[in-house]
C-alpha atoms as a PDB file:
ATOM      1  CA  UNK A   1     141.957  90.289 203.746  1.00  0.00           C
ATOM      2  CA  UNK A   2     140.705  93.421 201.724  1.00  0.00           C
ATOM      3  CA  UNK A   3     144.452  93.900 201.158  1.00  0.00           C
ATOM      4  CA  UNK A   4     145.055  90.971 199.742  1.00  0.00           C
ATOM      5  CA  UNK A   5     141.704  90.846 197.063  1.00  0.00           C
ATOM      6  CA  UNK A   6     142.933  94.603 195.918  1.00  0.00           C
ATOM      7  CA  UNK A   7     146.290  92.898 195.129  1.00  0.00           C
ATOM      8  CA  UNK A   8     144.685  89.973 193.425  1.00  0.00           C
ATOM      9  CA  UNK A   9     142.189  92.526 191.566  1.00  0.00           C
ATOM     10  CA  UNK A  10     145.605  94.415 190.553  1.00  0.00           C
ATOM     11  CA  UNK A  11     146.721  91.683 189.082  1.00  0.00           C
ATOM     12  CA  UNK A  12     143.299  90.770 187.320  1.00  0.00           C
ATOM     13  CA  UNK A  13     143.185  94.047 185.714  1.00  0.00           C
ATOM     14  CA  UNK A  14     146.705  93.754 184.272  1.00  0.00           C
ATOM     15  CA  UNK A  15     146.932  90.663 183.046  1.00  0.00           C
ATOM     16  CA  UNK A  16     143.197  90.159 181.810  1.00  0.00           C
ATOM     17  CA  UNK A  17     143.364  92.808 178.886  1.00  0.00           C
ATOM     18  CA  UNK A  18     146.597  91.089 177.749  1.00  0.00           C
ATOM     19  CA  UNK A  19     145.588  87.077 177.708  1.00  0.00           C
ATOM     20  CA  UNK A  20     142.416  88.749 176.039  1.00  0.00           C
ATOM     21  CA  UNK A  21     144.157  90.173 173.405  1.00  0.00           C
ATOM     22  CA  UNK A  22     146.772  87.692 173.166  1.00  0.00           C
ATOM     23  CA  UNK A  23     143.713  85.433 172.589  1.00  0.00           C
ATOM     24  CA  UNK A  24     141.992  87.684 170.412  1.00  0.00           C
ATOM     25  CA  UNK A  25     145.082  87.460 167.873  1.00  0.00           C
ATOM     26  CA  UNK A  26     145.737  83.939 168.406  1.00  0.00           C
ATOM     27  CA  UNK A  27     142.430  82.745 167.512  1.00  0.00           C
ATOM     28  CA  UNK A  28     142.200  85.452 164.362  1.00  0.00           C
ATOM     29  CA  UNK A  29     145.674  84.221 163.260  1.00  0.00           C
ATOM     30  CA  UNK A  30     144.974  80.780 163.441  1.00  0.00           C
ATOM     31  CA  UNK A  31     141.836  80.838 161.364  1.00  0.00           C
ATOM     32  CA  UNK A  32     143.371  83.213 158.417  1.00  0.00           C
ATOM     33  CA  UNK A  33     146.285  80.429 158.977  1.00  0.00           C
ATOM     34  CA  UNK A  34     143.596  77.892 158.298  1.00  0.00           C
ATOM     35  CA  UNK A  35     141.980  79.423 155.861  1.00  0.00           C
ATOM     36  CA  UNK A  36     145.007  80.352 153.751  1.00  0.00           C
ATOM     37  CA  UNK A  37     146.814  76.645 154.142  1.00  0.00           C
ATOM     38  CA  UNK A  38     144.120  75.095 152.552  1.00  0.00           C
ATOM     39  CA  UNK A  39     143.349  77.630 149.967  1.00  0.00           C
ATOM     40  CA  UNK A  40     147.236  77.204 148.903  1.00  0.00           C
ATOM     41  CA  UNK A  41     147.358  73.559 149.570  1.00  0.00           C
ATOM     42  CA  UNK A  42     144.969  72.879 147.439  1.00  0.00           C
ATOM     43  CA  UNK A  43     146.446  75.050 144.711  1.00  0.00           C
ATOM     44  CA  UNK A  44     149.994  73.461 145.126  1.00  0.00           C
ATOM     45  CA  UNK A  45     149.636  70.437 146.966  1.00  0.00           C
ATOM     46  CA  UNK A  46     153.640  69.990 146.598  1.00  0.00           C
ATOM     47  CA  UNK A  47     153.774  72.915 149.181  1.00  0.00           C
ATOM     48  CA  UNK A  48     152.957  70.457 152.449  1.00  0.00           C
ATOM     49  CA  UNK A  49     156.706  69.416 152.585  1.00  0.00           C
ATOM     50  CA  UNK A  50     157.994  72.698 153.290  1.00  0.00           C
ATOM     51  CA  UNK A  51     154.620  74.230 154.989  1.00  0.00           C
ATOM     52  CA  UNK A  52     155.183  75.477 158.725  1.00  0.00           C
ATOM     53  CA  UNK A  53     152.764  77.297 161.251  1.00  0.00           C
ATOM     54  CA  UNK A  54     151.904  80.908 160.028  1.00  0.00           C
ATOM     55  CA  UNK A  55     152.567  80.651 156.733  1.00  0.00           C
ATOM     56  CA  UNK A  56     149.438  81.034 155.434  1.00  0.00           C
ATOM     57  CA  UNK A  57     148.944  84.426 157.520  1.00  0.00           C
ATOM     58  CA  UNK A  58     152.664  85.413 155.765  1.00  0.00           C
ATOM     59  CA  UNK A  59     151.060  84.624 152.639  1.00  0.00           C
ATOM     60  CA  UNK A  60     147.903  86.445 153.076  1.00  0.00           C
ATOM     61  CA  UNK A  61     150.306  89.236 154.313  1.00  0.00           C
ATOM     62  CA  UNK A  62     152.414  89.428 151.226  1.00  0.00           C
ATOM     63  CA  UNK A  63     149.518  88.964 148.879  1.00  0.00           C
ATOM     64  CA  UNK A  64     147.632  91.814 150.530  1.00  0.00           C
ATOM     65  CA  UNK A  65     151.253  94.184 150.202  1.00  0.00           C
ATOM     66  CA  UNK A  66     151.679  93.173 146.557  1.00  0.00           C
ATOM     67  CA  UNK A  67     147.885  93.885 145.532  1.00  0.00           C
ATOM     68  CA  UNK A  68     148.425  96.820 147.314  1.00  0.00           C
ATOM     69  CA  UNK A  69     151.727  97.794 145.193  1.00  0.00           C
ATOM     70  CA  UNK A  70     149.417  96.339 142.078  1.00  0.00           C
ATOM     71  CA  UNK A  71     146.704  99.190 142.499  1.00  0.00           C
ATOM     72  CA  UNK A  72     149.961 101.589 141.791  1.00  0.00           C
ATOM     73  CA  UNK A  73     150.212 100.462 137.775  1.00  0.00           C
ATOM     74  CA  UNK A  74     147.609 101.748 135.612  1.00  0.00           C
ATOM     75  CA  UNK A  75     146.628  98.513 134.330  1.00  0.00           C
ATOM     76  CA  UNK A  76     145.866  96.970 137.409  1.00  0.00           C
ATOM     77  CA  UNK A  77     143.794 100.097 138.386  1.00  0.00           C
ATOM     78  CA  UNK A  78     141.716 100.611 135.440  1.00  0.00           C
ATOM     79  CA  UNK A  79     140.879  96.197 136.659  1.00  0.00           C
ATOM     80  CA  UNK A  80     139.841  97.158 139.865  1.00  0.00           C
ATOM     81  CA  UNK A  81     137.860 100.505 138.678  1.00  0.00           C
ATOM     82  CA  UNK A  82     135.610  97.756 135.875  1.00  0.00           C
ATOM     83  CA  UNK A  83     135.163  95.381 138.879  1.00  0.00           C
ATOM     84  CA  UNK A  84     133.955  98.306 140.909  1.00  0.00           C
ATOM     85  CA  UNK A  85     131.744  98.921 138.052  1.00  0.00           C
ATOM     86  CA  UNK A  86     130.707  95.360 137.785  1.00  0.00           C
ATOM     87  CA  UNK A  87     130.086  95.221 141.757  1.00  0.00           C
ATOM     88  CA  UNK A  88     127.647  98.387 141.585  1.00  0.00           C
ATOM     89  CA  UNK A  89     125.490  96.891 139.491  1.00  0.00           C
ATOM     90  CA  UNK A  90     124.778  93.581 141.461  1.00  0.00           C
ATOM     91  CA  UNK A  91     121.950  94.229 143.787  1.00  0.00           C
ATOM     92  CA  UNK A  92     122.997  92.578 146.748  1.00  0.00           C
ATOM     93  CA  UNK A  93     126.963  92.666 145.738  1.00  0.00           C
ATOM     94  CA  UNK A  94     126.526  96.292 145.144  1.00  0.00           C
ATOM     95  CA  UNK A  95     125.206  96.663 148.967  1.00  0.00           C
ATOM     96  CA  UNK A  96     127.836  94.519 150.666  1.00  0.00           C
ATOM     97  CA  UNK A  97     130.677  95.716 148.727  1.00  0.00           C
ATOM     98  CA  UNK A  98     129.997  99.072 149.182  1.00  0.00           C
ATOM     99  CA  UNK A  99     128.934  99.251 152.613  1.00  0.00           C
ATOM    100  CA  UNK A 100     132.142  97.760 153.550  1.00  0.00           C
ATOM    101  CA  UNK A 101     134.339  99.984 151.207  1.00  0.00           C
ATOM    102  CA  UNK A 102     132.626 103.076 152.534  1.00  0.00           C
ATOM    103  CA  UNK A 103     133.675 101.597 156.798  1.00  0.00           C
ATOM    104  CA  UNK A 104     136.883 101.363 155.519  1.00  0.00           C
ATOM    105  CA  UNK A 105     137.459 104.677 153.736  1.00  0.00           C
ATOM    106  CA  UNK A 106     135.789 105.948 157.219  1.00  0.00           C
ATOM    107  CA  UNK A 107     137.753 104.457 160.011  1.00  0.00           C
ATOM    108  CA  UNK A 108     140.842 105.007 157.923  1.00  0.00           C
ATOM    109  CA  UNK A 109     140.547 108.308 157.328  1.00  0.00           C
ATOM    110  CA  UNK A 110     140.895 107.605 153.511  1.00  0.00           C
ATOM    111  CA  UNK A 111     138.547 110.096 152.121  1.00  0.00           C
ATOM    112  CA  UNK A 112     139.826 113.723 153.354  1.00  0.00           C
ATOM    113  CA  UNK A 113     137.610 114.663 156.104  1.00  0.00           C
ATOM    114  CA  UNK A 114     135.170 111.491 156.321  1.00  0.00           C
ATOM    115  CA  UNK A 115     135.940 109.909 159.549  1.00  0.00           C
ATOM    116  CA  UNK A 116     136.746 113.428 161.363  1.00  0.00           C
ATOM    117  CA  UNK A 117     135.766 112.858 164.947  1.00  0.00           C
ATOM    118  CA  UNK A 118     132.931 115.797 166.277  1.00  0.00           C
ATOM    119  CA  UNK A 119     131.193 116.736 169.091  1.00  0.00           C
ATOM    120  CA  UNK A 120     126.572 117.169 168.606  1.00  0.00           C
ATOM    121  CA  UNK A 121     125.014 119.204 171.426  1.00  0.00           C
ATOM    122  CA  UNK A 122     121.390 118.233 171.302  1.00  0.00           C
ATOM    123  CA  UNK A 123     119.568 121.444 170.632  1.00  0.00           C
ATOM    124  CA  UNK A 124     117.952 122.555 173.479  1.00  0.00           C
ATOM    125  CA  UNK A 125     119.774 120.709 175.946  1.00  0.00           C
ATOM    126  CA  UNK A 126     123.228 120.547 177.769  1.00  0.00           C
ATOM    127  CA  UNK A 127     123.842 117.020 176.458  1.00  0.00           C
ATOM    128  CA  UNK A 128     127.017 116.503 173.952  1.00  0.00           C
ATOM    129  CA  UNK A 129     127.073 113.295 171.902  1.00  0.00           C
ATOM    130  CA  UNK A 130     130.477 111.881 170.977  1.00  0.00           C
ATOM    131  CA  UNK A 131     130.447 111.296 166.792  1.00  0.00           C
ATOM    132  CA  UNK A 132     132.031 110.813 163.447  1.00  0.00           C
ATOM    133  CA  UNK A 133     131.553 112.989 160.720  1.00  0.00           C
ATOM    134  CA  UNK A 134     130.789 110.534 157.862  1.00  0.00           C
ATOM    135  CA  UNK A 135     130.040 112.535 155.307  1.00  0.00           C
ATOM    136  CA  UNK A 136     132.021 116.092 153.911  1.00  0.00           C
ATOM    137  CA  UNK A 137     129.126 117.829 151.748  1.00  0.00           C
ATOM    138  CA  UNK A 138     125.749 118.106 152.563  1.00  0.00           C
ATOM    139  CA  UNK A 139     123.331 115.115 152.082  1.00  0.00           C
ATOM    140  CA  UNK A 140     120.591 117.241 150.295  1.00  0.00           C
ATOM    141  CA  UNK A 141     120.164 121.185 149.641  1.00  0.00           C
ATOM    142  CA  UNK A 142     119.243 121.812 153.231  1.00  0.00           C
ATOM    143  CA  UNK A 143     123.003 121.976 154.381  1.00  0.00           C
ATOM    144  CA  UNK A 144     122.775 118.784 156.625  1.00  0.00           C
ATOM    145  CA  UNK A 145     125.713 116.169 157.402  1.00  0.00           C
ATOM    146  CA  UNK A 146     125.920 112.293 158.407  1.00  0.00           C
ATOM    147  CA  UNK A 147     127.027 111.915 161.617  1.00  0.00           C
ATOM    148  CA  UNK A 148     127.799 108.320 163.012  1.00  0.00           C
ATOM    149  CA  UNK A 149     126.514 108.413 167.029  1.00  0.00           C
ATOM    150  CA  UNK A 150     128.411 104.805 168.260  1.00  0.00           C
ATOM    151  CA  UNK A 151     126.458 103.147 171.246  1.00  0.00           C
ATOM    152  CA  UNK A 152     128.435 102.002 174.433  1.00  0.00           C
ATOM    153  CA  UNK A 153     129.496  98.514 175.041  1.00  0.00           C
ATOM    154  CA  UNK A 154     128.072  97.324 171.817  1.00  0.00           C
ATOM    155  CA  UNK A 155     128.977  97.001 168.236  1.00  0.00           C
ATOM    156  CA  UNK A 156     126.100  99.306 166.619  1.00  0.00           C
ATOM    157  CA  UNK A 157     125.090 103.097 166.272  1.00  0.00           C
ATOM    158  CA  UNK A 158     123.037 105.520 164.902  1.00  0.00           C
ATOM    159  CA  UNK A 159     123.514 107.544 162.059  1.00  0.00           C
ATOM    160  CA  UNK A 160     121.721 111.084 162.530  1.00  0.00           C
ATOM    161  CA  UNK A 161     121.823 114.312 160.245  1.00  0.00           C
ATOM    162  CA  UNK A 162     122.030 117.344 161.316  1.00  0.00           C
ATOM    163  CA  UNK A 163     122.974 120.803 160.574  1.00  0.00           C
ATOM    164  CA  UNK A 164     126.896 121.394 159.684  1.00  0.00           C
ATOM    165  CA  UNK A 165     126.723 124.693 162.248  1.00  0.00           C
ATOM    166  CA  UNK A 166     125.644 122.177 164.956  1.00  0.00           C
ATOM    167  CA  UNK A 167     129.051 120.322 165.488  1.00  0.00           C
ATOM    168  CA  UNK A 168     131.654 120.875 166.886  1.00  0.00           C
ATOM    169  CA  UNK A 169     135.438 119.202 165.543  1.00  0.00           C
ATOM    170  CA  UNK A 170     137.472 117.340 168.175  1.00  0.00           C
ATOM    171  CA  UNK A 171     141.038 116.902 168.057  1.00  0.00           C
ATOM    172  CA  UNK A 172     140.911 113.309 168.543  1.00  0.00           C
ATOM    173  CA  UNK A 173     141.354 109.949 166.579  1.00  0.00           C
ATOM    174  CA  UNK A 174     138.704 107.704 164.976  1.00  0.00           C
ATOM    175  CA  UNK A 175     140.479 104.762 166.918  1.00  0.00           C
ATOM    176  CA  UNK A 176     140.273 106.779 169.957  1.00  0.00           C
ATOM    177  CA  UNK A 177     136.696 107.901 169.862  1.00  0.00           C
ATOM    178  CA  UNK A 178     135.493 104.377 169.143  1.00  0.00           C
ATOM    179  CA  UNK A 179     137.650 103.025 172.570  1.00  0.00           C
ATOM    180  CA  UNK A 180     135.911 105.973 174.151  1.00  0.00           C
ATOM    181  CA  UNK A 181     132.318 105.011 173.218  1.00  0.00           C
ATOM    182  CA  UNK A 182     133.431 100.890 173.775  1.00  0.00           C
ATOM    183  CA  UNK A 183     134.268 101.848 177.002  1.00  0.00           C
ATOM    184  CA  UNK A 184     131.135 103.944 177.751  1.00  0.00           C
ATOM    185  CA  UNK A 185     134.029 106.809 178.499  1.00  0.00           C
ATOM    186  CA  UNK A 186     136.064 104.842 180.775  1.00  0.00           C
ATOM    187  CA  UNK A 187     139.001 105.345 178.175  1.00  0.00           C
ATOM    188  CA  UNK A 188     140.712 108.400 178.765  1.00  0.00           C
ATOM    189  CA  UNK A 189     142.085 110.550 175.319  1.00  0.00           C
ATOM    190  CA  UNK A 190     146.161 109.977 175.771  1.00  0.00           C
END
């Protein structure tokens, strides 16, 4: 019998992790789908005759790629700087917009060495915390950096400075330290 629940556990832990995911990206697909169609549908109403399933994720695909080629010409960057500008000065804008600008510059790796994956031993102590550098010059005259301490099993984290002599750099991925600290270490660096 004990043979026969390991097999079934086997079995569990393969295909679990891929109907989760395969879920994960269904469901996200399907509402950007959603959200798309009607956006476009209600722009061009004469597109229902041709529309098909996943066509609004294409389109949110290729609008993303061309906006991306956009922020190449110099016209279309000096827009984007002035609605920076513009979104700095609204209170509540300005705190939303940049929050999420700065996670993104972080995570991917956008900003030289923001986002550089370190090791904190607690002074005093053997204990090593897992990090991410978040910031690359010192916070204030004392010489200290922002380093992003992610909590297990949980989307959250702490953000703690300390002094630049007190980490140490890993040679390791954002992406891989954040499965690391998801997993509560359980994720082994491939």
């Amino acid at each position: 019998m004990k043979r026969h629940l390991r097999i079934f556990l086997s079995g569990v832990m393969v295909l679990a992790p891929i109907a989760v995911t395969g879920y994960a990206i269904w469901w996200a697909g399907r509402g950007l789908d959603n959200i798309a169609s009607r956006v476009i549908k209600s722009i061009a109403p004469s597109v229902v005759n041709w529309w098909f399933p996943g066509a609004g994720v294409l389109f949110l695909l290729i609008s993303v790629y061309v906006i991306g080629l956009l922020t190449h010409l110099w016209l279309f960057r000096w827009f984007f700087r002035t609605l920076e500008k513009v979104f700095s000065r609204l209170p509540i804008v300005k705190t939303i917009y940049e929050s999420v600008r700065d996670v993104l510059k972080v995570f991917a790796g956008g900003a030289g060495q923001m986002g550089q994956v370190v090791r904190y031993r607690i002074p005093g102590t053997q204990i090593d915390l897992l990090g991410i550098k978040t910031s690359t010059s010192p916070i204030d005259d004392d010489g200290k950096v922002a380093v992003y301490i992610p909590m297990s099993y949980q989307l959250g984290g702490f953000t703690i400075y300390v002094d630049n002599q007190s980490i140490t750099q890993i040679d390791m991925s954002v992406e891989q330290a954040m499965k690391i600290a998801a997993t509560a270490g359980a994720a082994s660096k491939q």
